[in-house]
Protein backbone atom coordinates (compact mmCIF):
# COMPACT_ATOMS: atom_id res chain seq x y z
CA UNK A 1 24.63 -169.82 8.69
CA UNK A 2 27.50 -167.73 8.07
CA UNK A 3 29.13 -168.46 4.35
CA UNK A 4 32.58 -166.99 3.95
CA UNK A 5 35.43 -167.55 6.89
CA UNK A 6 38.05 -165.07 5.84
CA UNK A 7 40.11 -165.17 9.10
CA UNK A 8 40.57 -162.19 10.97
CA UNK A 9 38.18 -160.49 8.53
CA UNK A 10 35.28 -159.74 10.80
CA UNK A 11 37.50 -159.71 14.69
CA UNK A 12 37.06 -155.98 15.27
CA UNK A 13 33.53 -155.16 13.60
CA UNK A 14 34.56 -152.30 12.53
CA UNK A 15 35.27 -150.70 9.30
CA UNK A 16 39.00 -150.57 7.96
CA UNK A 17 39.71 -147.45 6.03
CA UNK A 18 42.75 -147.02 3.68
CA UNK A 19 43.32 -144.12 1.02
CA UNK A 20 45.45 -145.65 -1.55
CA UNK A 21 47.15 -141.71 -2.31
CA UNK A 22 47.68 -142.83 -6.13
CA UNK A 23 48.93 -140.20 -7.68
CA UNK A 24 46.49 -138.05 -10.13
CA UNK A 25 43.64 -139.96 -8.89
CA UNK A 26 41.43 -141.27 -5.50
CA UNK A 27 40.93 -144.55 -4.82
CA UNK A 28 39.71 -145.67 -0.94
CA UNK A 29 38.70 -148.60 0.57
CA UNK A 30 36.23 -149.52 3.53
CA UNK A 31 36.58 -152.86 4.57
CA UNK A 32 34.01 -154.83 6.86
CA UNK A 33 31.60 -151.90 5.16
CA UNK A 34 28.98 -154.62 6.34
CA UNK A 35 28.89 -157.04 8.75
CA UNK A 36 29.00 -161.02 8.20
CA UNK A 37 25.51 -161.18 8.52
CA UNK A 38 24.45 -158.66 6.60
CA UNK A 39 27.10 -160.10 3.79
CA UNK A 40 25.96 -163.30 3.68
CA UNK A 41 22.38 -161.90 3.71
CA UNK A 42 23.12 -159.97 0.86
CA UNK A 43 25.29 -162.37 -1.23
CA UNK A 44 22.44 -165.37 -1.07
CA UNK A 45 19.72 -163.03 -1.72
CA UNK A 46 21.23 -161.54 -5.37
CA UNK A 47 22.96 -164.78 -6.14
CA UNK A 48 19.30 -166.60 -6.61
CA UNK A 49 17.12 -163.45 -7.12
CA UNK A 50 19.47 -161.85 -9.87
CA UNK A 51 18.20 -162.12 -13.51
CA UNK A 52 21.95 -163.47 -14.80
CA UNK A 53 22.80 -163.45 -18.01
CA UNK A 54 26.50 -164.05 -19.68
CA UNK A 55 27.02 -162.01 -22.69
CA UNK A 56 29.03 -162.21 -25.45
CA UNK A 57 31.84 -159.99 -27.82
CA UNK A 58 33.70 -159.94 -30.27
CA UNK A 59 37.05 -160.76 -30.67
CA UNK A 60 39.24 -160.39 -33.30
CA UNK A 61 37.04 -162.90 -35.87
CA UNK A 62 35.64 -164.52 -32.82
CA UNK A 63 32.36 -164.52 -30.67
CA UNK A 64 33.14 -165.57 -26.99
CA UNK A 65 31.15 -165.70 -23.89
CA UNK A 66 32.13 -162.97 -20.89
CA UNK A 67 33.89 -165.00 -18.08
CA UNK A 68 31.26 -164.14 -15.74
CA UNK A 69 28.22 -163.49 -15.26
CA UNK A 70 26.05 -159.83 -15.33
CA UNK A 71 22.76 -157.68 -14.66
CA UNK A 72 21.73 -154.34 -15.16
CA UNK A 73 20.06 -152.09 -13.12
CA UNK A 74 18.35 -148.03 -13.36
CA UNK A 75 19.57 -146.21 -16.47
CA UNK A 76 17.58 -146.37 -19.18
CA UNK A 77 17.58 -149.41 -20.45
CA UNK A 78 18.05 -151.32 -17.20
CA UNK A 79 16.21 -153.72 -14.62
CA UNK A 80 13.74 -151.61 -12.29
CA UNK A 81 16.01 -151.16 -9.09
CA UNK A 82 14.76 -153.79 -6.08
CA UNK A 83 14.80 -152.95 -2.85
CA UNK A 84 17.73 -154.45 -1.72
CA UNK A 85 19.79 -153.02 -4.32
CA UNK A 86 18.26 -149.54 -2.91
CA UNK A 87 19.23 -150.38 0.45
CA UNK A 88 22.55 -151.05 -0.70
CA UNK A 89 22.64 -147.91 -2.91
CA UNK A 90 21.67 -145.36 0.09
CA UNK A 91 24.08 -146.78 2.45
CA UNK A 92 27.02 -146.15 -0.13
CA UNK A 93 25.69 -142.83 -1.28
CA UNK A 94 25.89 -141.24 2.27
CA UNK A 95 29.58 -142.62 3.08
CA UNK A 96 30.44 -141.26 -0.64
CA UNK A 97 28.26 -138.27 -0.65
CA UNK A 98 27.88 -138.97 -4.52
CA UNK A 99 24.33 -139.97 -5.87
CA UNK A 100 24.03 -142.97 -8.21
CA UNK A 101 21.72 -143.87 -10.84
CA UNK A 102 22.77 -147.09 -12.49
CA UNK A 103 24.44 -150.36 -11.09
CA UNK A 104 26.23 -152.71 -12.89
CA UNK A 105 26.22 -156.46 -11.52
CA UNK A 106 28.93 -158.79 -11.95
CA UNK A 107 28.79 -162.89 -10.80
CA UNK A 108 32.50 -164.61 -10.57
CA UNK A 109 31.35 -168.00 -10.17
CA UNK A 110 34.19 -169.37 -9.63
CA UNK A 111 38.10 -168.93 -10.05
CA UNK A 112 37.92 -169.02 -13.73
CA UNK A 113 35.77 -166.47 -14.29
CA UNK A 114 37.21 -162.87 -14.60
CA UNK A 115 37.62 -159.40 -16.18
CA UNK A 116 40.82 -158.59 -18.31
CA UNK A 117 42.67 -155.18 -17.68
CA UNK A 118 41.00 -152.38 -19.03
CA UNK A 119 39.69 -148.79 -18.21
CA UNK A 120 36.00 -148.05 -17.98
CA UNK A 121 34.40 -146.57 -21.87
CA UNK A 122 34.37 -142.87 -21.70
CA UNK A 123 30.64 -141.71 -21.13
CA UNK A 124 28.73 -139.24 -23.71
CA UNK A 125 29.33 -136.36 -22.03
CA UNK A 126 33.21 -136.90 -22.61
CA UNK A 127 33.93 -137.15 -18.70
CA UNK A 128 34.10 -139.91 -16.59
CA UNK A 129 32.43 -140.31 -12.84
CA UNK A 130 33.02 -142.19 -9.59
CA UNK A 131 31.98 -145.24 -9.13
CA UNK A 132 31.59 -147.04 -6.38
CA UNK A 133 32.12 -150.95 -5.80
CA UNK A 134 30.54 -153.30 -3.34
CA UNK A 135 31.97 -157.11 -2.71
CA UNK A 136 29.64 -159.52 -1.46
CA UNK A 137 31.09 -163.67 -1.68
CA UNK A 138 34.89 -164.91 -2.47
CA UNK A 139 37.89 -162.74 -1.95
CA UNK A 140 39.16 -162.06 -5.69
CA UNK A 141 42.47 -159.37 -6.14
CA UNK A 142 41.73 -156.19 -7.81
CA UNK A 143 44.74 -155.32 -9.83
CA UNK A 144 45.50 -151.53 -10.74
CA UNK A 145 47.82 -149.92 -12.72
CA UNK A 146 49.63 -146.88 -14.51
CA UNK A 147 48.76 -146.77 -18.26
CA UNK A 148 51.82 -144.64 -18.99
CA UNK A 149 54.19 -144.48 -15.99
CA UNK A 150 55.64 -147.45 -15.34
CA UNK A 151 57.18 -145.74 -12.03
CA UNK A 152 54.09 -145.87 -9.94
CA UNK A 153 53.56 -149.41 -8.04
CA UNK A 154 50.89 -151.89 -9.34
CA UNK A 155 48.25 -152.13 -6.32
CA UNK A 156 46.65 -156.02 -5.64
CA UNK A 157 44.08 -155.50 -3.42
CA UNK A 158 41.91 -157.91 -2.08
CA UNK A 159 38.47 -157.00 -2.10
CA UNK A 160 36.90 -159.12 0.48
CA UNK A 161 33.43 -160.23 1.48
CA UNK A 162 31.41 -156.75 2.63
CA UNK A 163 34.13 -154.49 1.43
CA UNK A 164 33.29 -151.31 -0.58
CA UNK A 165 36.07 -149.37 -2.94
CA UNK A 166 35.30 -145.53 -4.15
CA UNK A 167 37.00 -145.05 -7.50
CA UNK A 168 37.47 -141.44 -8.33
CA UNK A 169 36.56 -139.45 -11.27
CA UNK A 170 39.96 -139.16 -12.86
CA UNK A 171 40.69 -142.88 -11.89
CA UNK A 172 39.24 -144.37 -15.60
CA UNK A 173 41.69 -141.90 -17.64
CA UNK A 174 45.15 -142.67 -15.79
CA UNK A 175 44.91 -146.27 -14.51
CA UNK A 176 43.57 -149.37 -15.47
CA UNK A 177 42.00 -152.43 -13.50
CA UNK A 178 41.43 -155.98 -13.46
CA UNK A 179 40.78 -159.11 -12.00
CA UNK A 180 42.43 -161.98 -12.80
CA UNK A 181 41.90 -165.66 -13.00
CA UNK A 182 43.21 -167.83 -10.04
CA UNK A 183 43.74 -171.16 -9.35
CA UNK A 184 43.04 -171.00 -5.80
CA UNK A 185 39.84 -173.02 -4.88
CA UNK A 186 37.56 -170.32 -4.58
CA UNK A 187 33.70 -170.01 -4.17
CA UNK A 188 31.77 -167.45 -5.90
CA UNK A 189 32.34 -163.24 -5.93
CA UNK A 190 29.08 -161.15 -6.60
CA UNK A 191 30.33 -157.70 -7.27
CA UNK A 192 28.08 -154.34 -7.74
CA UNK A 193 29.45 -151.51 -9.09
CA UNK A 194 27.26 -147.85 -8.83
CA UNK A 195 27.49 -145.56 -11.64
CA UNK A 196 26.55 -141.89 -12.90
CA UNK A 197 24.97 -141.78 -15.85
CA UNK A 198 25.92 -138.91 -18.44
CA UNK A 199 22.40 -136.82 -17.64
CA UNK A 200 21.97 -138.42 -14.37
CA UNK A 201 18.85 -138.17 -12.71
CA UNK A 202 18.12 -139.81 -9.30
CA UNK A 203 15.76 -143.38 -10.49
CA UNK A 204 13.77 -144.86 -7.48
CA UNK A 205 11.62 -146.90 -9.24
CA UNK A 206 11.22 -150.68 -7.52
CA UNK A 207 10.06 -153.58 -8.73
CA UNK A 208 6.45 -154.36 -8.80
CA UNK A 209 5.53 -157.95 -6.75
């Protein structure tokens, strides 16, 4: 059974390649980076094996829950990596040519759940990395924008089912991202995104069954 019917998404079966060009920075897309199958495959299988958990923060004088959902892998302090999460891992690591060692999982269950604009935290080292992102589920938009100059156009893109965006290094410390509520009936957006850590070593450790 296939589960998401973007139209026109999957007529070619090819990838779609775009280089955004934004100015001080790299940001590229590949969409249809997987097939349908191979989507849907991938969406089912972390939406019901994923250990989710929604956190909370701190706001002003109050504690509220993160509008979506979250799991952490490699690092050190995260989940031992699985095996599909390696698969997924190799495949973007020889289109990027960058080596990961952490992955951060995000679950937008639905239309209300979201991220608000902000840049990634600046790592230990004082420099930040690529990082790569992987869509499996719901189209959601990906909103990015200039922190300082207002001149350069605010991109929506829509990330769609099987897509995969490269952020640059230098991305984190000129724009910021988010993405936003919507009131569109929507199902649910599982969203990986592959990081560096600040002494990064190369983690293959898999789960024991």
């Amino acid at each position: 059974m296939l589960l998401f019917d973007d139209v026109a998404l999957f007529d070619e079966g090819k990838k779609r390649y775009t280089d955004f060009n934004l100015p001080g920075a790299e940001l590229r897309l590949w969409e249809q980076f997987y097939d349908k199958a191979a989507s849907d495959h991938y969406y089912r299988l972390l939406e019901t094996t994923t250990p989710w958990q929604q956190r909370e923060r701190k706001i002003y004088d109050r504690i509220v829950p993160d509008p979506r959902l979250t799991a952490y892998y490699g690092g050190a302090n995260g989940n031992a990596w699985t095996k599909p999460l390696l698969e997924i891992k190799e495949q973007v690591e020889q289109t990027s040519r960058i080596q990961f060692d952490r992955v951060l999982l995000n679950y937008y269950r639905d239309g209300n759940d979201s991220v608000a604009w902000h840049s990634d935290t600046l790592p230990k080292d004082g420099k930040h990395h690529e990082i790569a992102s992987v869509t499996f589920g719901a189209t959601r938009l990906f909103k990015v924008r200039h922190k300082t100059d207002k001149t350069v156009q605010q991109l929506n893109i829509p990330l769609t089912h099987g897509s995969f965006l490269l952020m640059g290094a230098s991305l984190q410390n000129h724009y910021e991202h988010q993405v936003p509520k919507t009131t569109k009936a929507t199902g649910g957006r599982i969203n990986l995104t592959f990081r560096i850590s600040e002494s990064s070593k190369p983690v293959y450790v898999v789960e024991k069954r």
